[in-house]
C-alpha atoms as a PDB file:
ATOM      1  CA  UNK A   1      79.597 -33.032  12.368  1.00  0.00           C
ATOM      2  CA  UNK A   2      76.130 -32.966  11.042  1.00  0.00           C
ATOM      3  CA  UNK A   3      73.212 -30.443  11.720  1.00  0.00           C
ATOM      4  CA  UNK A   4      69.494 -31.222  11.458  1.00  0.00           C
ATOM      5  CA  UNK A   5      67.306 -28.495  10.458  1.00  0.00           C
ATOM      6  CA  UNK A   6      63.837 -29.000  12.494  1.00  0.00           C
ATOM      7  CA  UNK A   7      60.922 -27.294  10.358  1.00  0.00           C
ATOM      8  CA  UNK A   8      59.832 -24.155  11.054  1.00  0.00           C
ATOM      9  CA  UNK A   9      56.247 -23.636  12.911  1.00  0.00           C
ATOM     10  CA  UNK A  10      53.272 -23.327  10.501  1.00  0.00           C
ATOM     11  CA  UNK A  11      51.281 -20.124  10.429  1.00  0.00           C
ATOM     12  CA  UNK A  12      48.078 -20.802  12.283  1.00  0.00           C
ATOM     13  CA  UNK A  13      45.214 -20.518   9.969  1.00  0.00           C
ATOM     14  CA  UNK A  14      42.628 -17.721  10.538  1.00  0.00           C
ATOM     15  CA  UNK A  15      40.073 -19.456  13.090  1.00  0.00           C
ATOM     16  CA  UNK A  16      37.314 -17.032  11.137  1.00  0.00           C
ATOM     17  CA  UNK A  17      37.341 -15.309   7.597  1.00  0.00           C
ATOM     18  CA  UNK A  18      36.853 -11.936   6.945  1.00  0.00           C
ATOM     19  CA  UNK A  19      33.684 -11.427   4.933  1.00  0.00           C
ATOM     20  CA  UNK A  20      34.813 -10.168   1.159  1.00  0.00           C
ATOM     21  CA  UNK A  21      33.297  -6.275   0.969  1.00  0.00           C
ATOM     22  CA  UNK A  22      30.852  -7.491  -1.482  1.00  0.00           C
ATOM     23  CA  UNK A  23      29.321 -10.272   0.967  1.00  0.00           C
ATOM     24  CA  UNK A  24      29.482  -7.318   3.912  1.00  0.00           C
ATOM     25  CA  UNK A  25      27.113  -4.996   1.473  1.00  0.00           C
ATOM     26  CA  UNK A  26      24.556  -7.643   0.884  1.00  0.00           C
ATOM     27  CA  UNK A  27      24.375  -8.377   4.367  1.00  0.00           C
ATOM     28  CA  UNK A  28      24.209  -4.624   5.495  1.00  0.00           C
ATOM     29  CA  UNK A  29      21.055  -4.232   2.690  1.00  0.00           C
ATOM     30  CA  UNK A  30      19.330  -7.157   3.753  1.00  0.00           C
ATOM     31  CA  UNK A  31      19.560  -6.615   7.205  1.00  0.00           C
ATOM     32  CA  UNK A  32      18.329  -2.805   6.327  1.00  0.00           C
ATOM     33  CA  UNK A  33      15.674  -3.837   4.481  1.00  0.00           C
ATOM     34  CA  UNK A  34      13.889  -6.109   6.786  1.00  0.00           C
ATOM     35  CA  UNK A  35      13.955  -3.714   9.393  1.00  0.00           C
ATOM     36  CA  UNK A  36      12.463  -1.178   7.290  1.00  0.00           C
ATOM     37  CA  UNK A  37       9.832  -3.858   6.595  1.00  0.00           C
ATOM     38  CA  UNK A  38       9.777  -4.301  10.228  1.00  0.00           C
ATOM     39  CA  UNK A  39       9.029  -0.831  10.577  1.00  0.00           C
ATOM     40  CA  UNK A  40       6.282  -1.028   8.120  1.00  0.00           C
ATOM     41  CA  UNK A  41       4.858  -3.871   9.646  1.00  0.00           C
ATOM     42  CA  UNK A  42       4.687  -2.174  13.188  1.00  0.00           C
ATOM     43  CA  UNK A  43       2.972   1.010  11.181  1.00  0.00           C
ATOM     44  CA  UNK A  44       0.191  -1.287   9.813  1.00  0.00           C
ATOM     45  CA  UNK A  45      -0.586  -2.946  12.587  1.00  0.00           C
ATOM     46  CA  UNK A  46      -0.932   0.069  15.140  1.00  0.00           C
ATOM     47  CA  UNK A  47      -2.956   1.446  12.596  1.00  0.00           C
ATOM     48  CA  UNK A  48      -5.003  -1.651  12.055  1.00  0.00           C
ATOM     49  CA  UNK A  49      -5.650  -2.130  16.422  1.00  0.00           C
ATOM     50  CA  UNK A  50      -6.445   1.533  16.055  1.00  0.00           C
ATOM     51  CA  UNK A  51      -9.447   0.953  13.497  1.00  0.00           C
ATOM     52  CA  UNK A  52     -10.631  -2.347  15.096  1.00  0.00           C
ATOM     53  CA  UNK A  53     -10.490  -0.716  18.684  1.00  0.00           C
ATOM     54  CA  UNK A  54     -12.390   2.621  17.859  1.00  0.00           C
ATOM     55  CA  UNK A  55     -15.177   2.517  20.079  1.00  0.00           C
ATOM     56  CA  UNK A  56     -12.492   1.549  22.894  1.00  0.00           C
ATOM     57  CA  UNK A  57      -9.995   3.898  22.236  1.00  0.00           C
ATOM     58  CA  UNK A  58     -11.737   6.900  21.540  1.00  0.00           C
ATOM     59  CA  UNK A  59     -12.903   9.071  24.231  1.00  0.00           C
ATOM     60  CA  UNK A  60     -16.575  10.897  22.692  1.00  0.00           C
ATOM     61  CA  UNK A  61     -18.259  10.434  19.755  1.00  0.00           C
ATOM     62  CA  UNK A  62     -16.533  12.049  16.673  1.00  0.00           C
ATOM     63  CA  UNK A  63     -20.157  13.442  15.931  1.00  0.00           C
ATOM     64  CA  UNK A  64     -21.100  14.744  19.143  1.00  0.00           C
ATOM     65  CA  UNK A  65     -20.017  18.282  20.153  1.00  0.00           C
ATOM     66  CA  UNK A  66     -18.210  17.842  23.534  1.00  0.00           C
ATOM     67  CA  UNK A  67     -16.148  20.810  23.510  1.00  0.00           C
ATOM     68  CA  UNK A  68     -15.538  24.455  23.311  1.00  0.00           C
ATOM     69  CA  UNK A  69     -14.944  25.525  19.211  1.00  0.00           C
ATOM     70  CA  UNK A  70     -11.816  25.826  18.259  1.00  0.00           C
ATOM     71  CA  UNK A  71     -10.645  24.290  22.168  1.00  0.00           C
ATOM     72  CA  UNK A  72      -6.961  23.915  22.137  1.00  0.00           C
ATOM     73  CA  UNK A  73      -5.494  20.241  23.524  1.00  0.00           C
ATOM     74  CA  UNK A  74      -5.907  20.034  27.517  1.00  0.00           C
ATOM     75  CA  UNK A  75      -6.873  16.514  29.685  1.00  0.00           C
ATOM     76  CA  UNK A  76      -9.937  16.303  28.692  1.00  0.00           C
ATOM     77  CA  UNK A  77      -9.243  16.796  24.502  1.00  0.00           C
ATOM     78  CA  UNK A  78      -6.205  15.660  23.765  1.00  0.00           C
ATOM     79  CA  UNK A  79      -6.061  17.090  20.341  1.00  0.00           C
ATOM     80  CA  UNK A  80      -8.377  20.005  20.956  1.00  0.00           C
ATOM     81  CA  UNK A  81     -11.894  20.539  19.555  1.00  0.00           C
ATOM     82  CA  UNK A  82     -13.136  21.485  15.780  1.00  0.00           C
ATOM     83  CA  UNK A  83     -14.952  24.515  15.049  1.00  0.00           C
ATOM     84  CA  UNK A  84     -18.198  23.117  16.459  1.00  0.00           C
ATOM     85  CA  UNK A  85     -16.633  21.515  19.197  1.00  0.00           C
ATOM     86  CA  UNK A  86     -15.999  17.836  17.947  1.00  0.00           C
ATOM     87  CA  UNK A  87     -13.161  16.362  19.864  1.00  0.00           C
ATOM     88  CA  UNK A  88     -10.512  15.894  17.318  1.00  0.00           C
ATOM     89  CA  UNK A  89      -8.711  12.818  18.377  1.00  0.00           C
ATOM     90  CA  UNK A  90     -11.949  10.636  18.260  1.00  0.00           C
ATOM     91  CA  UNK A  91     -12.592  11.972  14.689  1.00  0.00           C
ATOM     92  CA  UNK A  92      -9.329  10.586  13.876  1.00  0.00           C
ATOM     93  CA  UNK A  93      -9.304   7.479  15.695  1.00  0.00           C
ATOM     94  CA  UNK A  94     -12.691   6.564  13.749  1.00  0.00           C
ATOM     95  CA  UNK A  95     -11.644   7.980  10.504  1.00  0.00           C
ATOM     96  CA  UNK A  96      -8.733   5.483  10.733  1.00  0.00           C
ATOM     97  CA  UNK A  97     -11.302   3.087  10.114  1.00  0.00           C
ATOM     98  CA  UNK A  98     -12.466   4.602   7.193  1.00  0.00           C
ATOM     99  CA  UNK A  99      -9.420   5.483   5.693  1.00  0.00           C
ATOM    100  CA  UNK A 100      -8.240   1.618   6.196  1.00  0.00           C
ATOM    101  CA  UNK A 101     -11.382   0.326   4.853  1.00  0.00           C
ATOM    102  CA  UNK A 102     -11.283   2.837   1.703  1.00  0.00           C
ATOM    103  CA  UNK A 103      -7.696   1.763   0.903  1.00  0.00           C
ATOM    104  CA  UNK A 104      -8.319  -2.075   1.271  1.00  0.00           C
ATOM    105  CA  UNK A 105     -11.376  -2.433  -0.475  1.00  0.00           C
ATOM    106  CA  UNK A 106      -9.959  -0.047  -3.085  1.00  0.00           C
ATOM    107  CA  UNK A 107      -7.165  -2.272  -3.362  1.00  0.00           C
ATOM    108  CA  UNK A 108      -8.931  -5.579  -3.806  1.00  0.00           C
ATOM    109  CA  UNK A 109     -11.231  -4.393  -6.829  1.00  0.00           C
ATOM    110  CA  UNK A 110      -8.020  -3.261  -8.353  1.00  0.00           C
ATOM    111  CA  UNK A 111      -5.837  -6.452  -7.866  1.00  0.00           C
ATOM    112  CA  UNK A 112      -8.661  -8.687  -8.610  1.00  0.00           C
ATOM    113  CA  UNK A 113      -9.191  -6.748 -11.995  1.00  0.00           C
ATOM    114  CA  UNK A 114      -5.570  -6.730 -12.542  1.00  0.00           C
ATOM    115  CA  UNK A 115      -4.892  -9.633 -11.875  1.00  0.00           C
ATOM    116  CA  UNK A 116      -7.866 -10.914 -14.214  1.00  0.00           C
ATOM    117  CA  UNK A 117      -6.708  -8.911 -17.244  1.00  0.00           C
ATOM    118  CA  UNK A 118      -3.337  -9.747 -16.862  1.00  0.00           C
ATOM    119  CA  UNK A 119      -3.539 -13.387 -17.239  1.00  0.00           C
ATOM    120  CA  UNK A 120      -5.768 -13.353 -20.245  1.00  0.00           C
ATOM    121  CA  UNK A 121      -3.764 -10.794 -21.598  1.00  0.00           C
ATOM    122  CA  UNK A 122      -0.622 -12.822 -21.000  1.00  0.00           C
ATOM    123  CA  UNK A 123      -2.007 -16.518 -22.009  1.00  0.00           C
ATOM    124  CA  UNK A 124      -4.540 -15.151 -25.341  1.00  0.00           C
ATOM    125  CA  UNK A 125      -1.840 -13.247 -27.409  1.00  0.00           C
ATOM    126  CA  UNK A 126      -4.228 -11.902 -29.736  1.00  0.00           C
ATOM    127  CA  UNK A 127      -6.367 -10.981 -27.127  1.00  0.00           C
ATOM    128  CA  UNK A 128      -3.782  -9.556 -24.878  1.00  0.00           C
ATOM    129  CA  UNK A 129      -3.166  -6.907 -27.732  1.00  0.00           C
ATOM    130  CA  UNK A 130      -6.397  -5.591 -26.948  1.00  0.00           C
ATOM    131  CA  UNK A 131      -6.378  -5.171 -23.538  1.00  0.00           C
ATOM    132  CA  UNK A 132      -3.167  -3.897 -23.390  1.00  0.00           C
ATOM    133  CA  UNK A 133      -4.028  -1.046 -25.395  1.00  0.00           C
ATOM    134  CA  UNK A 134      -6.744  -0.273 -22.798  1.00  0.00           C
ATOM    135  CA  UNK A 135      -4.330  -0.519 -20.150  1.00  0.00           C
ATOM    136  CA  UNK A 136      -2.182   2.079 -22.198  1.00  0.00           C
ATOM    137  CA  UNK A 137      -5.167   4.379 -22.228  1.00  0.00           C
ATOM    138  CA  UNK A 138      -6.001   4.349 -18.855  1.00  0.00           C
ATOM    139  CA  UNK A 139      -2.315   4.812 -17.570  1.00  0.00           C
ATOM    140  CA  UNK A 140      -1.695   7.644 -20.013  1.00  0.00           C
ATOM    141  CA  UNK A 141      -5.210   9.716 -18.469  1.00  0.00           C
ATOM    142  CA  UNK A 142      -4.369  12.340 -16.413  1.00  0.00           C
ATOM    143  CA  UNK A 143      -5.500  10.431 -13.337  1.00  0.00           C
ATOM    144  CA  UNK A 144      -6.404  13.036 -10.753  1.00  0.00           C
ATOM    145  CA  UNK A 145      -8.591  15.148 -13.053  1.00  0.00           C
ATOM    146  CA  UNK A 146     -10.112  11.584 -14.218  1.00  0.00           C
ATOM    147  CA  UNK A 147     -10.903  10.792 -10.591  1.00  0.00           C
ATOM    148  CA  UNK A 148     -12.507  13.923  -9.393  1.00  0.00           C
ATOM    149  CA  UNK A 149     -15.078  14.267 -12.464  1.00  0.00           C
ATOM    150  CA  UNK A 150     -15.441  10.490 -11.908  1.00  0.00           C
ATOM    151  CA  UNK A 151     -16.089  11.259  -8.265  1.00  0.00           C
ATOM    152  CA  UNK A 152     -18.261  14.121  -9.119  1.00  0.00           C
ATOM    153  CA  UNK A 153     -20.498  12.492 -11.617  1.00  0.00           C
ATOM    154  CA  UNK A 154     -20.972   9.506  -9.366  1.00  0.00           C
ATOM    155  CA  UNK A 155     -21.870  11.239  -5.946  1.00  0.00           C
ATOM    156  CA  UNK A 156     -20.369  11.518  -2.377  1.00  0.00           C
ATOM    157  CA  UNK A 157     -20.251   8.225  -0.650  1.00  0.00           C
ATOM    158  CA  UNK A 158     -18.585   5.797   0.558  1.00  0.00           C
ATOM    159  CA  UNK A 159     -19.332   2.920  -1.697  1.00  0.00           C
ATOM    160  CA  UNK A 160     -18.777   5.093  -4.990  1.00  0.00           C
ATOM    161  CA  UNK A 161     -14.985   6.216  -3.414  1.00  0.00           C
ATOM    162  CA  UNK A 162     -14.437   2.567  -3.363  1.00  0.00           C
ATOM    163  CA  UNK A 163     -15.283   1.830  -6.624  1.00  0.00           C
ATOM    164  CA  UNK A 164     -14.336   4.860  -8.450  1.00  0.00           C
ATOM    165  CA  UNK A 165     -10.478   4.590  -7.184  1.00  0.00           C
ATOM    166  CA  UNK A 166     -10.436   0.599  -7.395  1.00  0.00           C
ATOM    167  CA  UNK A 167     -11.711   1.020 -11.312  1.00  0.00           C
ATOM    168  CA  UNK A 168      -8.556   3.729 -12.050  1.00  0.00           C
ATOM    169  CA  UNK A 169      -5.414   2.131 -10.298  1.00  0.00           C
ATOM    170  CA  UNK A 170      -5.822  -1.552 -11.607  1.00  0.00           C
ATOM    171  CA  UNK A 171      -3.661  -1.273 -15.165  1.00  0.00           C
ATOM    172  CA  UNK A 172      -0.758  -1.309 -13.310  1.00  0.00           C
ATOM    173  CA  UNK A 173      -0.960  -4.771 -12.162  1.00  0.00           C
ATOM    174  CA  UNK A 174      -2.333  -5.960 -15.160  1.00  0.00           C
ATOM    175  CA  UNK A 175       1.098  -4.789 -16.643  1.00  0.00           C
ATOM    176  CA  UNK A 176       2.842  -6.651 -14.154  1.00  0.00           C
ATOM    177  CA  UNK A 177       0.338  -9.921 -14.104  1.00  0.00           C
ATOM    178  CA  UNK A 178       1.285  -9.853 -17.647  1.00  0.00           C
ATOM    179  CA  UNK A 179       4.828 -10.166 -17.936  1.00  0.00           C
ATOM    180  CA  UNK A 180       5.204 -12.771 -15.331  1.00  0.00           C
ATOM    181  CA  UNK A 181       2.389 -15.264 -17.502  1.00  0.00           C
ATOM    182  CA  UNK A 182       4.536 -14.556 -20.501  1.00  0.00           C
ATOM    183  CA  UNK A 183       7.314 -16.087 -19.128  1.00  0.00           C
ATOM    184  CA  UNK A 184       5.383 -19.109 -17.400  1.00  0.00           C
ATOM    185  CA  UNK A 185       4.013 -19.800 -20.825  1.00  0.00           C
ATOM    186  CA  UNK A 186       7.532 -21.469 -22.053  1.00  0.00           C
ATOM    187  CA  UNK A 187       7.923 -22.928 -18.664  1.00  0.00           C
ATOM    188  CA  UNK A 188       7.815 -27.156 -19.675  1.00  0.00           C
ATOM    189  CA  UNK A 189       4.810 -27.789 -17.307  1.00  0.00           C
ATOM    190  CA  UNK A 190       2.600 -25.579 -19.212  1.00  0.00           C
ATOM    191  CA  UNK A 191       3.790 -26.988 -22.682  1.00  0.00           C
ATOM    192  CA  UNK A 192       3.091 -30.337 -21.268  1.00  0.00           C
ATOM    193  CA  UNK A 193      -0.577 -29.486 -20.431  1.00  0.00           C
ATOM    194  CA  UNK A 194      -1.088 -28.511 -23.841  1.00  0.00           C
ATOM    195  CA  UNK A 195       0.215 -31.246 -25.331  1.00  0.00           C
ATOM    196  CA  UNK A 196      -1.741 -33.386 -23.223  1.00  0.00           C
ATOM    197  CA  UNK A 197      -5.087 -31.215 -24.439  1.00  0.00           C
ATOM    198  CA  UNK A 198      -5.965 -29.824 -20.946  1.00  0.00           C
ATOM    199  CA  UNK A 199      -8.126 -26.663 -20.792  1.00  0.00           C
ATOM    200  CA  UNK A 200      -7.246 -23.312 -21.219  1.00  0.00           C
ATOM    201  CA  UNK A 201      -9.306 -22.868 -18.036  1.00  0.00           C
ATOM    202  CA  UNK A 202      -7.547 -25.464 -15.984  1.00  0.00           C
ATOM    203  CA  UNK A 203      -4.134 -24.028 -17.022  1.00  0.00           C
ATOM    204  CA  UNK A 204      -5.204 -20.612 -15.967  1.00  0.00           C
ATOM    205  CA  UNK A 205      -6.586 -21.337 -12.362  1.00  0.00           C
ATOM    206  CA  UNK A 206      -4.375 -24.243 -11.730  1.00  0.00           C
ATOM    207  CA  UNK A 207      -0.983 -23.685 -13.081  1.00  0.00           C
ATOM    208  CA  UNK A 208      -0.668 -19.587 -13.596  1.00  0.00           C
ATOM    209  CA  UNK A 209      -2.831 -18.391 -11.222  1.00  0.00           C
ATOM    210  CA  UNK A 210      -0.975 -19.904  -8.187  1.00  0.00           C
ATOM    211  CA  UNK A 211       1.830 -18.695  -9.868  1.00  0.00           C
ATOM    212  CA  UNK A 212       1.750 -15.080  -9.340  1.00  0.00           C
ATOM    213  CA  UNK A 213      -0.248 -14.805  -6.155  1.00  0.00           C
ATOM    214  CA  UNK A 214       2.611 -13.967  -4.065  1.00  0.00           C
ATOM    215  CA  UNK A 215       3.143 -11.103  -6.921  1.00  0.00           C
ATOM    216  CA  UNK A 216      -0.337  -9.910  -6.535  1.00  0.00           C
ATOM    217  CA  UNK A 217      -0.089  -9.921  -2.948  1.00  0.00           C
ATOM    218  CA  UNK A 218       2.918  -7.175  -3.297  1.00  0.00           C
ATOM    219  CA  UNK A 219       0.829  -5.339  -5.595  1.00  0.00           C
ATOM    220  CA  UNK A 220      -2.357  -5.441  -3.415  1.00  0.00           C
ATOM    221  CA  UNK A 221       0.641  -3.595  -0.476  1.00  0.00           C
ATOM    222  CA  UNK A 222       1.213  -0.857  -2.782  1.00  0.00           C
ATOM    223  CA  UNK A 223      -2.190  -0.346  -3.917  1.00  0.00           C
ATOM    224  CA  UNK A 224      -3.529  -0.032  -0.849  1.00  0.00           C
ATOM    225  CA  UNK A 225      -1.441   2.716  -0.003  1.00  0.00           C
ATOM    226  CA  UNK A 226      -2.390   4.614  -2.993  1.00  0.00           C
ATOM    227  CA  UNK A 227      -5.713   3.870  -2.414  1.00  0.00           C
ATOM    228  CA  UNK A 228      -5.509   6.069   0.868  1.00  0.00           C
ATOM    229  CA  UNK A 229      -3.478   8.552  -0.354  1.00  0.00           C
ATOM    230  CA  UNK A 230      -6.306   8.935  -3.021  1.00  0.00           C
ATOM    231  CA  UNK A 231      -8.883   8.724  -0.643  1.00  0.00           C
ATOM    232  CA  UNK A 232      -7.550  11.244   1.296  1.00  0.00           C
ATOM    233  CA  UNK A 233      -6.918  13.374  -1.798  1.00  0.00           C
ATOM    234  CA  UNK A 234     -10.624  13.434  -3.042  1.00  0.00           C
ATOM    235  CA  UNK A 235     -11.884  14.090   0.585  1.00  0.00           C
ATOM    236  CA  UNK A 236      -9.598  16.996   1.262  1.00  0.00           C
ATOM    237  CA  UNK A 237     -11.323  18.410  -1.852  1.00  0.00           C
ATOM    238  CA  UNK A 238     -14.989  17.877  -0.888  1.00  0.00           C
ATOM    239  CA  UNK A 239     -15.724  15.011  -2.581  1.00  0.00           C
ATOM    240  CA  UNK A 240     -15.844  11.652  -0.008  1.00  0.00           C
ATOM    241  CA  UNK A 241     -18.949  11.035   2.179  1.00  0.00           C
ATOM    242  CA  UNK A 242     -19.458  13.684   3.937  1.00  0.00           C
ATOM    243  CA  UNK A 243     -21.458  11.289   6.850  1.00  0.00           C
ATOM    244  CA  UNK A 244     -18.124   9.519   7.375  1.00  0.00           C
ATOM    245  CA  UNK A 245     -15.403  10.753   9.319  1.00  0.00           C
ATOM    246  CA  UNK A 246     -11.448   9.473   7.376  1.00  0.00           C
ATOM    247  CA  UNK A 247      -8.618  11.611   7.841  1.00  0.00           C
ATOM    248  CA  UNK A 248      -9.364  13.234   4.631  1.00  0.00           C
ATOM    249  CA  UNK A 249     -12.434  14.795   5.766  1.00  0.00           C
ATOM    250  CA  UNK A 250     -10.715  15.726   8.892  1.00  0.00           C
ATOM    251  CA  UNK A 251      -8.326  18.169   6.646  1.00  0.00           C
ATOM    252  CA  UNK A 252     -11.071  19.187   4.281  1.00  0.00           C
ATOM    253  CA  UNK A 253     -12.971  20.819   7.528  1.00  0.00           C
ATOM    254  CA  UNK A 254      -9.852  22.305   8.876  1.00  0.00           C
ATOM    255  CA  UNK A 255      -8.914  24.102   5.437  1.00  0.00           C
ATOM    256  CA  UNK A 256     -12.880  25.138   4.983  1.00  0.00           C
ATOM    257  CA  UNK A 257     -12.903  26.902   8.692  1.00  0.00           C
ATOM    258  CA  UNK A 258      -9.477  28.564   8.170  1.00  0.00           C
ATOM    259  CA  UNK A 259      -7.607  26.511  10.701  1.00  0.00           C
ATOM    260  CA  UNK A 260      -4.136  27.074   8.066  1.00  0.00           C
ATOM    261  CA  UNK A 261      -4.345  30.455   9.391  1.00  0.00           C
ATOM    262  CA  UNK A 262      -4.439  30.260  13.000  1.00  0.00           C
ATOM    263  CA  UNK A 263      -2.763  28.218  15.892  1.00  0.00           C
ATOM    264  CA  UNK A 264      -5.096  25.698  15.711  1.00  0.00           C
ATOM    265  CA  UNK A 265      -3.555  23.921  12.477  1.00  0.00           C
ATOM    266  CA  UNK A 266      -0.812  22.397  14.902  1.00  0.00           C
ATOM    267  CA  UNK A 267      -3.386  20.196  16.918  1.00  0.00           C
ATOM    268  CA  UNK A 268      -6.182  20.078  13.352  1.00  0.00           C
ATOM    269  CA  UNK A 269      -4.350  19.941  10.372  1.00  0.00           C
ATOM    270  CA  UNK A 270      -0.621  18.129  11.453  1.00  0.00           C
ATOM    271  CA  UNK A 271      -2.179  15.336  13.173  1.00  0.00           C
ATOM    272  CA  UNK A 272      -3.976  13.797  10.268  1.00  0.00           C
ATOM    273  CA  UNK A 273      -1.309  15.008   7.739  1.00  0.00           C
ATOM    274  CA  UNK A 274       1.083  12.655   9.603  1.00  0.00           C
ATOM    275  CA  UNK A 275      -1.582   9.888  10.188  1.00  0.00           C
ATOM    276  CA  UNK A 276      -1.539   9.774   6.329  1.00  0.00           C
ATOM    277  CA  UNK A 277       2.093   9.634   5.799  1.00  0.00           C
ATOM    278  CA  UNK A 278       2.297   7.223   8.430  1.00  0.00           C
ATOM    279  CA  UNK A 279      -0.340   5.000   6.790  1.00  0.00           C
ATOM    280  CA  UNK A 280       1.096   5.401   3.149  1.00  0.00           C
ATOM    281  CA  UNK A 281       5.340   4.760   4.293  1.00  0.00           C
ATOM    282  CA  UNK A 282       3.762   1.872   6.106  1.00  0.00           C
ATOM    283  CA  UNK A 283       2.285   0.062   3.395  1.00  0.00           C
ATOM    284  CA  UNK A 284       5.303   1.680   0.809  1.00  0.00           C
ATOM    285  CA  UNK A 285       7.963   0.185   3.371  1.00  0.00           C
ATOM    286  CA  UNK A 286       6.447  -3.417   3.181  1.00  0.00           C
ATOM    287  CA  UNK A 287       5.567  -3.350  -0.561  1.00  0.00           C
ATOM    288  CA  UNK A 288       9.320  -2.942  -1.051  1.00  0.00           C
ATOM    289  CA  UNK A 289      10.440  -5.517   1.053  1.00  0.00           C
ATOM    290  CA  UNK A 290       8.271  -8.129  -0.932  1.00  0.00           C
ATOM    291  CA  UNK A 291       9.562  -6.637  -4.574  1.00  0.00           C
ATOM    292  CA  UNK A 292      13.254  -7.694  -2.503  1.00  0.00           C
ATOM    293  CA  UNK A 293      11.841 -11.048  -2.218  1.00  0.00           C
ATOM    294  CA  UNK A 294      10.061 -11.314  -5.667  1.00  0.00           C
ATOM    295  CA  UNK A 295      13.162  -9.880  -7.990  1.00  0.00           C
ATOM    296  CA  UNK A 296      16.542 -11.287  -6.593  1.00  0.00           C
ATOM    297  CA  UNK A 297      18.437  -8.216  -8.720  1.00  0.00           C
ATOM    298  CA  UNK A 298      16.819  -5.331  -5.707  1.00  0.00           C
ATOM    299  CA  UNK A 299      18.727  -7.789  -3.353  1.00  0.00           C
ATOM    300  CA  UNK A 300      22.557  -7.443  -5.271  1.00  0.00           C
END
């Protein structure tokens, strides 16, 4: 009598895989990182309708004197009144604009500089030896005291904030310009258009340049938000315009008419205090998701 053995049932294969722990980390940073950058994003661009929509959105004229002094927040001042009476809100809603406008500006002078000295200083070896010892000098200043005598010298106004902090914070992105054109200098389609005799001009604008834009453009992020920080800084201690309202000059006022002392800091001196942070973990949020993009190691 013979017996046949009938094979046994094969295991049925996993329909899905479990992610290895490594994979399930990546995706848990990535996924946190662009919301923070989401976050940023959303920061930016309230802050951005807010200075575009000033005249809309605010209820008086920051300048006129609408209120009771020192008039805590009701219906018809939402933030209270200053110690002539200005309604606070509106001097924040317009010195959004200012603050904005400050940091942006700011920003630009310093990435285009940057961004300038960083490719001839990357490209002309010899030259680049040069300029990066002024870039050593001017990050090893003591920058605040170097801004306020700056500042000082210079006068109170608008135009000579703008220029005064977008002539300090630019070395930084020349360092960084810098060591992305040293590597694109091996690269084979640079050694080609030397061979070929094309000019140092042409290789510049048309084949480096377009090369670190996108790195500029993460530089310009966090610039900006030093720029208001800065901004902010130099008003709080006197020296912005003092015909334009920013959320600097908003806190300067407060501190000069004793408002640290009394109730009235909650509705004077917080609200601009966290219109500042706001503006600066805005623009710090979505500078760091483009470094994520730029250098794959932030993303392991």
């Amino acid at each position: 009598m013979t017996t046949s053995s009938s094979p046994l049932p094969a295991a049925p294969a996993p329909l899905l895989a479990a992610p290895a722990p490594r994979t399930r980390r990546r995706m848990g940073r990535f996924t946190s990182a662009h919301a923070a950058a989401l976050v940023g994003v959303v920061l930016i661009l309230g802050l951005a309708l807010t200075a575009i929509l000033a005249p809309q959105l605010a209820p008086y004229d920051p300048t006129e004197r609408v209120g009771k002094p020192f008039a805590p927040p009701s219906a018809a001042h939402r933030l209270g009144a200053n110690d002539i009476g200005q309604d606070i809100l509106s001097e924040l809603i317009y010195g959004t604009r200012v603050s904005l406008l400050v940091g942006a500006l700011s920003a630009l002078i310093a990435i285009v500089i940057g961004t300038a000295v960083g490719l001839l200083a990357g490209y002309y070896r010899r030259a680049g030896l040069l300029l990066m010892r002024l870039v050593d000098i001017i990050l090893v200043l003591p920058f605040l005291p170097l801004l306020i005598v700056l500042a000082a010298y210079l006068g109170r106004s608008l135009t000579n904030t703008i220029l005064v902090i977008g002539l300090l914070i630019w070395a930084g992105t020349a360092r960084v310009i810098r060591a992305q054109v040293l590597s694109l200098t091996h690269q084979d389609y640079v050694l080609a258009a030397h061979a070929v005799g094309v000019r140092d001009g042409h290789i510049l604008l048309r084949h480096l340049l377009p090369q670190v834009l996108l790195l500029a453009v993460g530089q310009f992020v966090e610039a900006t938000s030093a720029a208001i920080l800065l901004e902010s800084s130099l008003s709080f201690l006197g020296l912005g315009d003092p015909l334009q309202k920013s959320w600097g000059s908003v806190l300067y006022w407060a501190q000069a008419r004793g408002a640290f002392m009394t109730p009235a800091w909650t509705w004077w001196v917080l609200p601009p205090g966290l219109l500042i942070v706001a503006a600066a973990l805005g623009f710090a949020l979505v500078g760091f998701a483009v470094e994520q993009i730029l250098n794959p190691r932030l993303r392991r």
